[in-house]
C-alpha atoms as a PDB file:
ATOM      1  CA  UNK A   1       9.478  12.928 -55.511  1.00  0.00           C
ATOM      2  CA  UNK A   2      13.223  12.426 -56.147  1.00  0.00           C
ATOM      3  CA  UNK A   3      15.056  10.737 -53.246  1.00  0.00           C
ATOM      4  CA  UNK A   4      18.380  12.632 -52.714  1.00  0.00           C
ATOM      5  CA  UNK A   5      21.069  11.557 -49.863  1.00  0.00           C
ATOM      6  CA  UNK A   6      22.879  15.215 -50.041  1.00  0.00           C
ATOM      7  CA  UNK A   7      25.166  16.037 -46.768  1.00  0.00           C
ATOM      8  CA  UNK A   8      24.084  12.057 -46.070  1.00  0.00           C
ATOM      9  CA  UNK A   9      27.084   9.790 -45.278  1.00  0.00           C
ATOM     10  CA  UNK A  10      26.905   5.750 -45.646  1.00  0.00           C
ATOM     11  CA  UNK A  11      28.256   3.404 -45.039  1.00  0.00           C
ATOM     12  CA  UNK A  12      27.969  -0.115 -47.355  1.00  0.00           C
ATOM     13  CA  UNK A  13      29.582  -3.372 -46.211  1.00  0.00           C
ATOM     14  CA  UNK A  14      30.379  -6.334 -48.468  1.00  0.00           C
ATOM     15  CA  UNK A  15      30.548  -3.164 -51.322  1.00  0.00           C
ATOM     16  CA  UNK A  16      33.720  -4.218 -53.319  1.00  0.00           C
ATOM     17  CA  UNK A  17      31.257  -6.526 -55.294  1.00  0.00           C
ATOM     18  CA  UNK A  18      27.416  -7.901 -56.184  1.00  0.00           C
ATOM     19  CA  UNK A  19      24.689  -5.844 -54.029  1.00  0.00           C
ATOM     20  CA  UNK A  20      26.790  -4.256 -51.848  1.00  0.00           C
ATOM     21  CA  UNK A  21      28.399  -2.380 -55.202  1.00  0.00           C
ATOM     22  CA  UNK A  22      25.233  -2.054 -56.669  1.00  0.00           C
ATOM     23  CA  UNK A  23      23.913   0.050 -53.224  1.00  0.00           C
ATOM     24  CA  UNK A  24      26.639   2.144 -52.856  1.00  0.00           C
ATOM     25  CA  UNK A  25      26.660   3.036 -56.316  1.00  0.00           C
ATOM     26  CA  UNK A  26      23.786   4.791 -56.320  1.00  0.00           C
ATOM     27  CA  UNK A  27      23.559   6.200 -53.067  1.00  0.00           C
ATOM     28  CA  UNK A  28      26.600   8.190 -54.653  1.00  0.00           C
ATOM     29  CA  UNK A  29      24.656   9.114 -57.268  1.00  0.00           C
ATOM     30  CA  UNK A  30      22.063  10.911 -55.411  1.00  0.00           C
ATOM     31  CA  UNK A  31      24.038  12.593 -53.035  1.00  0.00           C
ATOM     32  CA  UNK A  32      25.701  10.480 -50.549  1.00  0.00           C
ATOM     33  CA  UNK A  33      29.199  10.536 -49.349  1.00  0.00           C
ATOM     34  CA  UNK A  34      29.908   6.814 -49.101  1.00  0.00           C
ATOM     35  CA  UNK A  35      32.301   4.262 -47.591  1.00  0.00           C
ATOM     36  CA  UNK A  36      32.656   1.459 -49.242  1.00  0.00           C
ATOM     37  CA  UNK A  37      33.586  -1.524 -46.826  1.00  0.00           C
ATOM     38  CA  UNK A  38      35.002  -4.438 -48.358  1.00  0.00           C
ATOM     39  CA  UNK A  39      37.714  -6.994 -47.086  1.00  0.00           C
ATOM     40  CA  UNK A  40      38.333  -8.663 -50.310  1.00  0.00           C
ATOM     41  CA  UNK A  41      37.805 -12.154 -49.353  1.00  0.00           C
ATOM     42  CA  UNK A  42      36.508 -15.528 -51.358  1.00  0.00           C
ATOM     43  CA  UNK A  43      32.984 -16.575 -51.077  1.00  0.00           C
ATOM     44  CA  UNK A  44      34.023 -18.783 -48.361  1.00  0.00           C
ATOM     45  CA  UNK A  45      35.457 -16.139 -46.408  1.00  0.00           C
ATOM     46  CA  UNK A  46      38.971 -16.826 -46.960  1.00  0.00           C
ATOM     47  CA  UNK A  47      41.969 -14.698 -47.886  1.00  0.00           C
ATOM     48  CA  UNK A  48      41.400 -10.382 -48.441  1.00  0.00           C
ATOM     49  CA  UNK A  49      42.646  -7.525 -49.941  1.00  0.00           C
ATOM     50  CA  UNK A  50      41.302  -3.850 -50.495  1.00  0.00           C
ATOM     51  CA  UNK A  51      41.528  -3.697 -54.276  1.00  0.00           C
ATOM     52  CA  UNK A  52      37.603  -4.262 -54.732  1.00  0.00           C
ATOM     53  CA  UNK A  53      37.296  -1.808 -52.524  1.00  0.00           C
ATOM     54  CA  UNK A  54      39.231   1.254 -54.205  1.00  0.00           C
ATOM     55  CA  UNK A  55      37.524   0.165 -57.629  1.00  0.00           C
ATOM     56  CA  UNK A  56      34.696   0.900 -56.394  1.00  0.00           C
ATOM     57  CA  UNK A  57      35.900   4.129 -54.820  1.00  0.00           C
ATOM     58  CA  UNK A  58      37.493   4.678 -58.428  1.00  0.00           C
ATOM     59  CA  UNK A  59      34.103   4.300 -60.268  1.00  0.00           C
ATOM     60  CA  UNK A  60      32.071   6.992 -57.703  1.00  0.00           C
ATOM     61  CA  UNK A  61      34.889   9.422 -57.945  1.00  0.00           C
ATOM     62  CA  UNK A  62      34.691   9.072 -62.040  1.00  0.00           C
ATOM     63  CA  UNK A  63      31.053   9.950 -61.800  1.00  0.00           C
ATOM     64  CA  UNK A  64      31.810  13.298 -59.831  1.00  0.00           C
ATOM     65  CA  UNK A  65      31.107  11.573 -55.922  1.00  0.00           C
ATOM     66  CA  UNK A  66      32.556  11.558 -52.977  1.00  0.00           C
ATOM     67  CA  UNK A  67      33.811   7.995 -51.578  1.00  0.00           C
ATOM     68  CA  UNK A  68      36.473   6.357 -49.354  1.00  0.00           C
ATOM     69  CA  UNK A  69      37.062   2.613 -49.258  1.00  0.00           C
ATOM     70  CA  UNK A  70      38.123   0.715 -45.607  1.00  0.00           C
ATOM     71  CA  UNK A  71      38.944  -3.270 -45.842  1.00  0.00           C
ATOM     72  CA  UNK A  72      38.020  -4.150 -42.422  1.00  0.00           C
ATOM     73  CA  UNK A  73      36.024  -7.093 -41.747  1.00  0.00           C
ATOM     74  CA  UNK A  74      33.006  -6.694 -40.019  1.00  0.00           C
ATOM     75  CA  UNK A  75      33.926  -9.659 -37.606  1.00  0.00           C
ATOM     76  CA  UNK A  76      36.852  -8.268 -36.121  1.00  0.00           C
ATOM     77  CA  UNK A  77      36.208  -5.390 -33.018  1.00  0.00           C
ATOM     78  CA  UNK A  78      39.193  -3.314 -33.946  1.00  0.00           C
ATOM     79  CA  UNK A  79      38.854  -3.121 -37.598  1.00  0.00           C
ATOM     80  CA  UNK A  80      34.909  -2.183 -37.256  1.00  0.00           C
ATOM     81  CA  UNK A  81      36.003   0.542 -34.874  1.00  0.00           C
ATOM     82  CA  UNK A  82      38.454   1.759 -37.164  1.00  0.00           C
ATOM     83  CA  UNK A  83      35.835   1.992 -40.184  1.00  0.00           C
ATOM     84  CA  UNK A  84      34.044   3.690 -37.555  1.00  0.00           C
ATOM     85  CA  UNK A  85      36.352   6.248 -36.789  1.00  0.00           C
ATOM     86  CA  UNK A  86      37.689   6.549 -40.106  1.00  0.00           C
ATOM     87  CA  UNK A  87      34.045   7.750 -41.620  1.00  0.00           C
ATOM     88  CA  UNK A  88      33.699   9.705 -38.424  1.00  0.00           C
ATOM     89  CA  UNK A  89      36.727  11.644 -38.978  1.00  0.00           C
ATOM     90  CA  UNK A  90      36.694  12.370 -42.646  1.00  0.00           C
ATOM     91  CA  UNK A  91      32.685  13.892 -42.516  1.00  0.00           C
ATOM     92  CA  UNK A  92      31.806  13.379 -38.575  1.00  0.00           C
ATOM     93  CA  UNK A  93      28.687  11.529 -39.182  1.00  0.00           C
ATOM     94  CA  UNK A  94      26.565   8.572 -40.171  1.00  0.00           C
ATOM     95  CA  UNK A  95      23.414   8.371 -41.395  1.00  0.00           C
ATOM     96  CA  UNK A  96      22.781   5.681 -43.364  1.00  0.00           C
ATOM     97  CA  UNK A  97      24.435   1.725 -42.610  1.00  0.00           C
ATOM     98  CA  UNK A  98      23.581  -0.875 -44.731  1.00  0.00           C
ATOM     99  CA  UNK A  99      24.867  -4.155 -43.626  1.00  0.00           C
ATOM    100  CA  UNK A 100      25.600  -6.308 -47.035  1.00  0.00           C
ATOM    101  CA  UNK A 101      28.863  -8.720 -45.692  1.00  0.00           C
ATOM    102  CA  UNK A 102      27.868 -12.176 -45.771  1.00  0.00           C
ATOM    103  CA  UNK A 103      29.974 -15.675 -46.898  1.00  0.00           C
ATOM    104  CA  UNK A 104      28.497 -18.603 -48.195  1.00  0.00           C
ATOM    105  CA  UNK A 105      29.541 -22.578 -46.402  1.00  0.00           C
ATOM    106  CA  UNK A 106      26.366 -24.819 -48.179  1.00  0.00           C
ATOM    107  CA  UNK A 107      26.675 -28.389 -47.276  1.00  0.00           C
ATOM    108  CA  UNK A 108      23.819 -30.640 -46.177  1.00  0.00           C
ATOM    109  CA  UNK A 109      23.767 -30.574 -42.231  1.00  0.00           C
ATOM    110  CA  UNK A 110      24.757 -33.816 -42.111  1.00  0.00           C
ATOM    111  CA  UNK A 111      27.866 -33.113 -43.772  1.00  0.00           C
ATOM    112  CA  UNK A 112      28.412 -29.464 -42.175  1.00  0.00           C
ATOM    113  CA  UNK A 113      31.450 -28.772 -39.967  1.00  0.00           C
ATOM    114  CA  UNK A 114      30.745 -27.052 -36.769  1.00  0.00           C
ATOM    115  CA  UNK A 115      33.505 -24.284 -38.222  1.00  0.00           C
ATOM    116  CA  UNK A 116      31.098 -24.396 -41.445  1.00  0.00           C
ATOM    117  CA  UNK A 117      28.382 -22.963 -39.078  1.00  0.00           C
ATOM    118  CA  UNK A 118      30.024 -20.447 -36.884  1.00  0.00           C
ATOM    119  CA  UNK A 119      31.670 -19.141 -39.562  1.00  0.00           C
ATOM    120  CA  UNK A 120      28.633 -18.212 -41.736  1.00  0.00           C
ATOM    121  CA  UNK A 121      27.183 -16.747 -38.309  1.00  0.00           C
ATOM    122  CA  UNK A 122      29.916 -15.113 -37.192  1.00  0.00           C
ATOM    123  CA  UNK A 123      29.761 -12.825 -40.206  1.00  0.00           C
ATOM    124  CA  UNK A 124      26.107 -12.184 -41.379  1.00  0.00           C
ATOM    125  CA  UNK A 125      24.674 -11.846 -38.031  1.00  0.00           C
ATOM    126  CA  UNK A 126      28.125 -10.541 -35.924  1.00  0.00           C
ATOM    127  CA  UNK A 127      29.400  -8.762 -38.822  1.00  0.00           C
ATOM    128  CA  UNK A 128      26.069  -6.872 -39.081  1.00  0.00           C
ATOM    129  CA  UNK A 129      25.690  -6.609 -35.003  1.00  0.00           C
ATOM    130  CA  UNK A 130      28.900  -5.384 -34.513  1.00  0.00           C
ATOM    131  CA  UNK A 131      29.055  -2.275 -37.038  1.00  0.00           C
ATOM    132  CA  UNK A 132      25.496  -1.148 -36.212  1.00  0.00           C
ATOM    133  CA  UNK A 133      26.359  -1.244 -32.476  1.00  0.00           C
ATOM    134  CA  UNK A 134      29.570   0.139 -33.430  1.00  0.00           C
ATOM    135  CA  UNK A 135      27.523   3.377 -35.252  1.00  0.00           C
ATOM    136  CA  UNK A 136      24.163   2.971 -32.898  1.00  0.00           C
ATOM    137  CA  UNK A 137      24.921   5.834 -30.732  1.00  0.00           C
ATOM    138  CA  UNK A 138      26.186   8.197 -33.095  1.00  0.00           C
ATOM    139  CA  UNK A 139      23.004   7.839 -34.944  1.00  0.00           C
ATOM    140  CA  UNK A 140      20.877   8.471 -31.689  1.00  0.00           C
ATOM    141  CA  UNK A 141      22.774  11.891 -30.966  1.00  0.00           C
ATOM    142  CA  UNK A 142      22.038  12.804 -34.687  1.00  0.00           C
ATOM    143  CA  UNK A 143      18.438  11.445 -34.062  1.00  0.00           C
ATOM    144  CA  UNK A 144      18.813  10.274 -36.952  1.00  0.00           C
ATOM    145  CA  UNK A 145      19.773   6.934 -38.434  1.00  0.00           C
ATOM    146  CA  UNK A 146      18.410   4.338 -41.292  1.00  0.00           C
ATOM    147  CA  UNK A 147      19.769   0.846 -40.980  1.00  0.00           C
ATOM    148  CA  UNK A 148      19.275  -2.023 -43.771  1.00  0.00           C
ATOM    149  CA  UNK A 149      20.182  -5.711 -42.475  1.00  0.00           C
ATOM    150  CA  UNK A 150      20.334  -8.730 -45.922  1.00  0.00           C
ATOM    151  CA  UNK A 151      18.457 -11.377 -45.051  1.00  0.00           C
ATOM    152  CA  UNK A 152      17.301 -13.768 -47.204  1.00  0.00           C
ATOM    153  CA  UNK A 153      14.736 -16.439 -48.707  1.00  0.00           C
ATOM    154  CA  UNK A 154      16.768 -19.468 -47.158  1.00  0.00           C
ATOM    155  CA  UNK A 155      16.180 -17.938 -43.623  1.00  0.00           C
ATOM    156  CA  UNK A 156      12.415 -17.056 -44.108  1.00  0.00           C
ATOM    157  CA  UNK A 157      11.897 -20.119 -46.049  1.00  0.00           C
ATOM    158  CA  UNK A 158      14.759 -22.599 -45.572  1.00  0.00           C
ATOM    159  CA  UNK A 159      16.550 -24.294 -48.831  1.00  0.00           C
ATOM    160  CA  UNK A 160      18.364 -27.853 -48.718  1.00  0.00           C
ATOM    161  CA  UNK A 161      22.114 -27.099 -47.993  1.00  0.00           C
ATOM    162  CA  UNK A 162      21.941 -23.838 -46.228  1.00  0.00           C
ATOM    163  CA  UNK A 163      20.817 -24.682 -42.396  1.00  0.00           C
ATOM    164  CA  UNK A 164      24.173 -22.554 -41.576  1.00  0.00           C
ATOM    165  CA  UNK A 165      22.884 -19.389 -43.657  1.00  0.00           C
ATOM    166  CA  UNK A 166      18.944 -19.590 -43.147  1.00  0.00           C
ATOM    167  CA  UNK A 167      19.738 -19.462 -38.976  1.00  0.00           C
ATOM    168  CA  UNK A 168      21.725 -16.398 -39.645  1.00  0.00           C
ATOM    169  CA  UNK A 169      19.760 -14.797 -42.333  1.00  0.00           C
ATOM    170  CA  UNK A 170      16.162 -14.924 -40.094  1.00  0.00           C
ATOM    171  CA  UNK A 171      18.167 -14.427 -36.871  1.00  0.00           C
ATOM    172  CA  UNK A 172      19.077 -10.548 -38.399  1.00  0.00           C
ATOM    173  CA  UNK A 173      15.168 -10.488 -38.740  1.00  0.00           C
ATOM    174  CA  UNK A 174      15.079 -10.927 -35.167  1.00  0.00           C
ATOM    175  CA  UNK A 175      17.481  -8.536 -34.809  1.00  0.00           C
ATOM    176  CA  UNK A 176      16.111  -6.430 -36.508  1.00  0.00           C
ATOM    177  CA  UNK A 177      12.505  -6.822 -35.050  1.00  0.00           C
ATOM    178  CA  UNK A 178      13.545  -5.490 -31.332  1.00  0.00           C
ATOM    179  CA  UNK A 179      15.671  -3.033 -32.998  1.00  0.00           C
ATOM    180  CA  UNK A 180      13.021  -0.933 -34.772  1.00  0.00           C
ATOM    181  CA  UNK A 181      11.474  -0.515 -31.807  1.00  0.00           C
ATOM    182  CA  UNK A 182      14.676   0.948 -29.501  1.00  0.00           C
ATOM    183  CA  UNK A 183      15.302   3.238 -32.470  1.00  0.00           C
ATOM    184  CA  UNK A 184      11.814   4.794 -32.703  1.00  0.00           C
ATOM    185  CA  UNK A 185      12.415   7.296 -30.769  1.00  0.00           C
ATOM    186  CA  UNK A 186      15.911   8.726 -31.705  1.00  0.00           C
ATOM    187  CA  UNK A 187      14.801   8.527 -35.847  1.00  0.00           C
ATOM    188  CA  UNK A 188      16.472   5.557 -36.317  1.00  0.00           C
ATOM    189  CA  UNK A 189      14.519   2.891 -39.056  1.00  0.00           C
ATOM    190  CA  UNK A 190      15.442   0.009 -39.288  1.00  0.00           C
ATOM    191  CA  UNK A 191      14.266  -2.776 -42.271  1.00  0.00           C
ATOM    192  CA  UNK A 192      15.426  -5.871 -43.699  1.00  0.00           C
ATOM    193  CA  UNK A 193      15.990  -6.742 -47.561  1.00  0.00           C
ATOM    194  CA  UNK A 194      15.693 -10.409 -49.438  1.00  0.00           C
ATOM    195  CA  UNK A 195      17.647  -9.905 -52.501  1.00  0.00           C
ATOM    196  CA  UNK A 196      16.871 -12.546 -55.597  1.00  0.00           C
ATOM    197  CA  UNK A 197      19.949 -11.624 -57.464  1.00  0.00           C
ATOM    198  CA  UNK A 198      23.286 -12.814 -59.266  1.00  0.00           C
ATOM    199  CA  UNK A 199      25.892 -12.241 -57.490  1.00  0.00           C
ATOM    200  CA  UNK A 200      29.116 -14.441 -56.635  1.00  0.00           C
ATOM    201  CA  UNK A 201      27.468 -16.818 -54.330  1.00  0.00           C
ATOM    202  CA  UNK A 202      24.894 -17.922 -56.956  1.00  0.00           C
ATOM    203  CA  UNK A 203      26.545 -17.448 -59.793  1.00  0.00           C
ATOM    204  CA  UNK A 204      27.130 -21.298 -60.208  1.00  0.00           C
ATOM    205  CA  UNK A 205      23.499 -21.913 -59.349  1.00  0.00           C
ATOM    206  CA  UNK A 206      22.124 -20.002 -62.149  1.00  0.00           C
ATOM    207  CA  UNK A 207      21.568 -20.365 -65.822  1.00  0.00           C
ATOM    208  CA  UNK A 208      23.069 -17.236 -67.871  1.00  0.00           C
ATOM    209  CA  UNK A 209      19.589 -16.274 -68.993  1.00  0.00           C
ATOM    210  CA  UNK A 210      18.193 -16.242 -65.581  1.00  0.00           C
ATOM    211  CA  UNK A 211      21.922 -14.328 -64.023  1.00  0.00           C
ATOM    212  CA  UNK A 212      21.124 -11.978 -66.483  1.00  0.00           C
ATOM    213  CA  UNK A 213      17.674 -10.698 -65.359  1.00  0.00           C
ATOM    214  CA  UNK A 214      18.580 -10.900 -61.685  1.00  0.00           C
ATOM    215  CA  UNK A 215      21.309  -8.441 -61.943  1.00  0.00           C
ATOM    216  CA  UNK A 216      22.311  -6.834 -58.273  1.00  0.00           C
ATOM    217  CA  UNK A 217      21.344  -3.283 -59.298  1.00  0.00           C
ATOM    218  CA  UNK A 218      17.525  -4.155 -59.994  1.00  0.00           C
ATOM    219  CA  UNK A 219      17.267  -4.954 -55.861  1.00  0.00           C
ATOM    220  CA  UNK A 220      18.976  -1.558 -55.288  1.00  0.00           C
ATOM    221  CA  UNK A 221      15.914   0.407 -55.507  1.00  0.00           C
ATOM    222  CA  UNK A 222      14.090  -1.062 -52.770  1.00  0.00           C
ATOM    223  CA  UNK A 223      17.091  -0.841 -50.454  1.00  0.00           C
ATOM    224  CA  UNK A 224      17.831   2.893 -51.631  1.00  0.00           C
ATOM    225  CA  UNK A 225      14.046   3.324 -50.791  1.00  0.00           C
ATOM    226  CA  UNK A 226      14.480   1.817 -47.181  1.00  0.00           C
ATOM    227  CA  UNK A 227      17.680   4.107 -46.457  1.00  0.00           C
ATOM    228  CA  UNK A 228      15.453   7.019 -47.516  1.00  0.00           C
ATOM    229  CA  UNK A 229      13.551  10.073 -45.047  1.00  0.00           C
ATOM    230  CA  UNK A 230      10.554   8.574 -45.306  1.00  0.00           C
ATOM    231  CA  UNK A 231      11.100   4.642 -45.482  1.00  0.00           C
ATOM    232  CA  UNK A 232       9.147   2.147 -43.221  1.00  0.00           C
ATOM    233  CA  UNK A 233      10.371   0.554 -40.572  1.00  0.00           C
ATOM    234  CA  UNK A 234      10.284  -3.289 -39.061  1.00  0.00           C
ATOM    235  CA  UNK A 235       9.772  -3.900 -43.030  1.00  0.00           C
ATOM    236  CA  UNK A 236      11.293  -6.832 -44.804  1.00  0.00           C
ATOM    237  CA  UNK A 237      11.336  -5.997 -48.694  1.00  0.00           C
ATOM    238  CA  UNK A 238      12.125  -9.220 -51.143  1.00  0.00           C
ATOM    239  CA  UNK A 239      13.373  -7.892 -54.744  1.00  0.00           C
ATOM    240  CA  UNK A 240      14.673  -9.206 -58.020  1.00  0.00           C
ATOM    241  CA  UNK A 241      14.357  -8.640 -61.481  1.00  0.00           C
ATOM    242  CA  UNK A 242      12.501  -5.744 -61.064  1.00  0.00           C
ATOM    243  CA  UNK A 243       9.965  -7.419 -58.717  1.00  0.00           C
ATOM    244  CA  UNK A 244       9.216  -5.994 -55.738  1.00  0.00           C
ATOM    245  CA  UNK A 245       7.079  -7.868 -52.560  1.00  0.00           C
ATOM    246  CA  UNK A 246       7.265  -7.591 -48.599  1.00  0.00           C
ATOM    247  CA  UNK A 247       6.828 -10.622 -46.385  1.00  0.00           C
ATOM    248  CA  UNK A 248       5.510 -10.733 -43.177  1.00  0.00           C
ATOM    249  CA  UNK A 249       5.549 -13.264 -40.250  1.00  0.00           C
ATOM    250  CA  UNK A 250       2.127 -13.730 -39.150  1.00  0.00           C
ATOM    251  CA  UNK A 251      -0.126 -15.936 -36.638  1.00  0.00           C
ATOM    252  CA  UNK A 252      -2.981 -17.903 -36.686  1.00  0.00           C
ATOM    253  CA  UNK A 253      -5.779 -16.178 -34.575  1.00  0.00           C
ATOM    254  CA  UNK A 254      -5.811 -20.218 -31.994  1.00  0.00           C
ATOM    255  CA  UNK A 255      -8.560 -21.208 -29.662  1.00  0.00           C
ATOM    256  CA  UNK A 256      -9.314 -21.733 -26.427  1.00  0.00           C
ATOM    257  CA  UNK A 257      -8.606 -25.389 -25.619  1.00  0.00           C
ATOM    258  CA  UNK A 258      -8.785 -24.782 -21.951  1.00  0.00           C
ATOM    259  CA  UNK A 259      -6.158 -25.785 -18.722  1.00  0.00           C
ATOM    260  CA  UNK A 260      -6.892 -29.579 -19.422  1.00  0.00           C
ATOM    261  CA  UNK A 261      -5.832 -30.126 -22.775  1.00  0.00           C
ATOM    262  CA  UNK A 262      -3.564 -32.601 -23.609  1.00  0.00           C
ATOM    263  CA  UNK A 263      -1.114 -33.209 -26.748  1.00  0.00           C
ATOM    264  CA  UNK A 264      -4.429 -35.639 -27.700  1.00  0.00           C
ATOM    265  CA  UNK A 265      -6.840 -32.836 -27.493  1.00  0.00           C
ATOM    266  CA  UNK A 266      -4.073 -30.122 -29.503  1.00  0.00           C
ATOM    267  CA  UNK A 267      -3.944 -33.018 -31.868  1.00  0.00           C
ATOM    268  CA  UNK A 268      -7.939 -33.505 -32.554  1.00  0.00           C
ATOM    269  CA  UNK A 269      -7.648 -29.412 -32.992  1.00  0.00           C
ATOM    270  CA  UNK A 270      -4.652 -28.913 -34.665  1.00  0.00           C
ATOM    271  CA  UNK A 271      -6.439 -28.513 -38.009  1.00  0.00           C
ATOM    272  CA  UNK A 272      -8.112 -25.222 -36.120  1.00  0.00           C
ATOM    273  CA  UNK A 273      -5.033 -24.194 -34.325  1.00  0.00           C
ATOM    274  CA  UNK A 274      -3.498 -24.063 -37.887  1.00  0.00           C
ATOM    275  CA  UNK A 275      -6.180 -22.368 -40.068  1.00  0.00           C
ATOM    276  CA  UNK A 276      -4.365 -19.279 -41.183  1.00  0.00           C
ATOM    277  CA  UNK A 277      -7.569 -17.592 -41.944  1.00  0.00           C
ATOM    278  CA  UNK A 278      -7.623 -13.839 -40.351  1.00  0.00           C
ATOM    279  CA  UNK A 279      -4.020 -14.335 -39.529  1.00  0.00           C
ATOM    280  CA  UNK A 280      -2.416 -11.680 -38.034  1.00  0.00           C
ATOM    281  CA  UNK A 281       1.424  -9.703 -38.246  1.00  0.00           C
ATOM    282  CA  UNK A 282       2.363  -8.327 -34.500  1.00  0.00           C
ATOM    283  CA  UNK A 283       4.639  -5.106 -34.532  1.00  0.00           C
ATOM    284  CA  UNK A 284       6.082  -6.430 -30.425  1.00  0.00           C
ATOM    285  CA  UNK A 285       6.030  -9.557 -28.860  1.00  0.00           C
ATOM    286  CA  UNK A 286       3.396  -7.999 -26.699  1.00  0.00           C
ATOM    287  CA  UNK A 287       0.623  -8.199 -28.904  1.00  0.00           C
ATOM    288  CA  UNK A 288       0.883 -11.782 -29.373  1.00  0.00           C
ATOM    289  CA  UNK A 289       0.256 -11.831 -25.414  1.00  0.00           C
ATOM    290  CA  UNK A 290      -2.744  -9.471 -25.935  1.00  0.00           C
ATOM    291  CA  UNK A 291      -3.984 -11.873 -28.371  1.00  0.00           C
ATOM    292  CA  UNK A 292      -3.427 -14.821 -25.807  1.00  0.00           C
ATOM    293  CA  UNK A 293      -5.277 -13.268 -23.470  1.00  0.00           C
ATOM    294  CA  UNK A 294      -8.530 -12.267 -25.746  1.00  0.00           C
ATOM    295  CA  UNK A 295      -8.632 -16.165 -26.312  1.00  0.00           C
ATOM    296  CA  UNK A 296      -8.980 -16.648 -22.275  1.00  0.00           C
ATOM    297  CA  UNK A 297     -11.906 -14.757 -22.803  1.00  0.00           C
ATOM    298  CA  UNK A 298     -13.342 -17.203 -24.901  1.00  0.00           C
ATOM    299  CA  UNK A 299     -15.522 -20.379 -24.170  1.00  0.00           C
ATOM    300  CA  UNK A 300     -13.001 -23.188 -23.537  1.00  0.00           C
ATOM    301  CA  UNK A 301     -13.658 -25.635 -26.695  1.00  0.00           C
ATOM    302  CA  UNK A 302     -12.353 -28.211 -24.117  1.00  0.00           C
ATOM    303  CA  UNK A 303     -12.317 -28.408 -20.357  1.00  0.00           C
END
């Protein structure tokens, strides 16, 4: 099977460089008509211009593909309903959106400016939220629609330095957990990828060796692959190097303490309450409530 993106339009943010490049360059190659969003900026955020933007429109239009470049930034209303309008009227539709934009602000939390944390927010999760909502109805008349959010290992795992960037990065797993499920019916899938992968913001974190085996195009399959007819949904895909994994959030099955347990009697169990054995991954919020209430039906341990 050969996935092909022909009479597909999508649209990359965060393309002018790294992954976002990387993505966009080969949905071009198999078919797509792509706009590559890109304002241009430092890692930090700062500054912008639209040059990484047209190379990148250069390079797909050397290789024989269609492409148009827009240097909005995803934080701002009226330049995300511009790109919006702008892929709209050049091939009235969008099908695929993956959301790539993100700016790194590390310092220890102790350290960290309040400005240092809204910024980093403001753009991974808002500069995701606002294009997708921007595109979200558009995609339900087409029913059709295949949404990618970045997340990362810092937000499903934390690292030292990044409490700014690990809120955002799991909050778009949030996002992207309720979203899966209001998309369902109109076609729309929805998944998340954890790139391991040099790129600008880790470029100074890496040795050469190691920069050169996480190169941005080896986590472009998986995201090509969850942009694609028949990806998954609600999926989070980690890849680097070549590796590919998916992670899951998932629950210990509990027990029954009963209505009189105190934070004595959780502590005496908590060894229980935390065996991970049989753990479960829930698809809704719902089923954790299901599983709540199949523990009622068990012999309080206490009480």
């Amino acid at each position: 099977m050969t996935i092909r993106f022909d009479g597909k339009v999508a649209i990359v943010t965060g393309a002018g460089g790294g992954l976002g490049r990387a993505h966009a360059l080969e949905l071009a190659r198999r078919g797509a008509k792509v706009v590559i969003n890109d304002l241009g900026g430092t890692v930090d955020g700062s500054g912008g211009n639209s040059a990484a933007a047209e190379k990148v429109v250069e390079e797909i239009k050397a290789a024989g593909g269609e492409a148009i470049a827009n240097g909005a930034s995803v934080t701002d209303d009226k330049g995300v309903a511009h790109l919006i309008q702008q892929t709209m009227d050049k091939w009235g539709r969008i099908d695929v959106l993956i959301a790539n934009a993100g700016i790194l602000r590390d310092k220890s939390f102790s350290k960290m400016e309040l400005n240092d944390f809204t910024a980093v927010m403001d753009v991974h999760v808002m500069g995701s939220v606002k294009p997708i909502k921007a595109a979200w109805q558009i995609m339900r008349d087409q029913q059709y629609g295949r949404i990618v959010v970045t997340t990362s290992s810092t937000g499903l795992y934390g690292n030292f330095g990044q409490t700014n960037y690990g809120a955002a990065k799991l909050g778009l797993v949030g996002f992207m957990n309720t979203l899966k499920l209001e998309g369902a019916k109109d076609n729309i899938k929805v998944n998340a990828i954890a790139p391991v992968a040099a790129t600008r913001m880790t470029e100074n974190l890496m040795p050469p060796a190691m920069l050169e085996m996480l190169k941005p195009e080896y986590v472009t399959p998986a995201v090509v692959y969850l942009v694609s007819e028949d990806a998954p949904t609600g999926t989070i895909m980690t890849a680097g190097a070549g590796v590919f994994a998916a992670a899951q959030m998932v629950e210990s099955d509990g027990i029954n303490l009963g209505h009189g347990a105190d934070a004595d009697t959780v502590a005496e169990y908590w060894k229980k309450i935390s065996d991970f054995t049989g753990a479960k991954h829930y698809t809704m919020g719902g089923e954790q409530t299901q599983k709540f209430m199949a523990r009622l039906q068990d012999k309080p341990v206490k009480g």
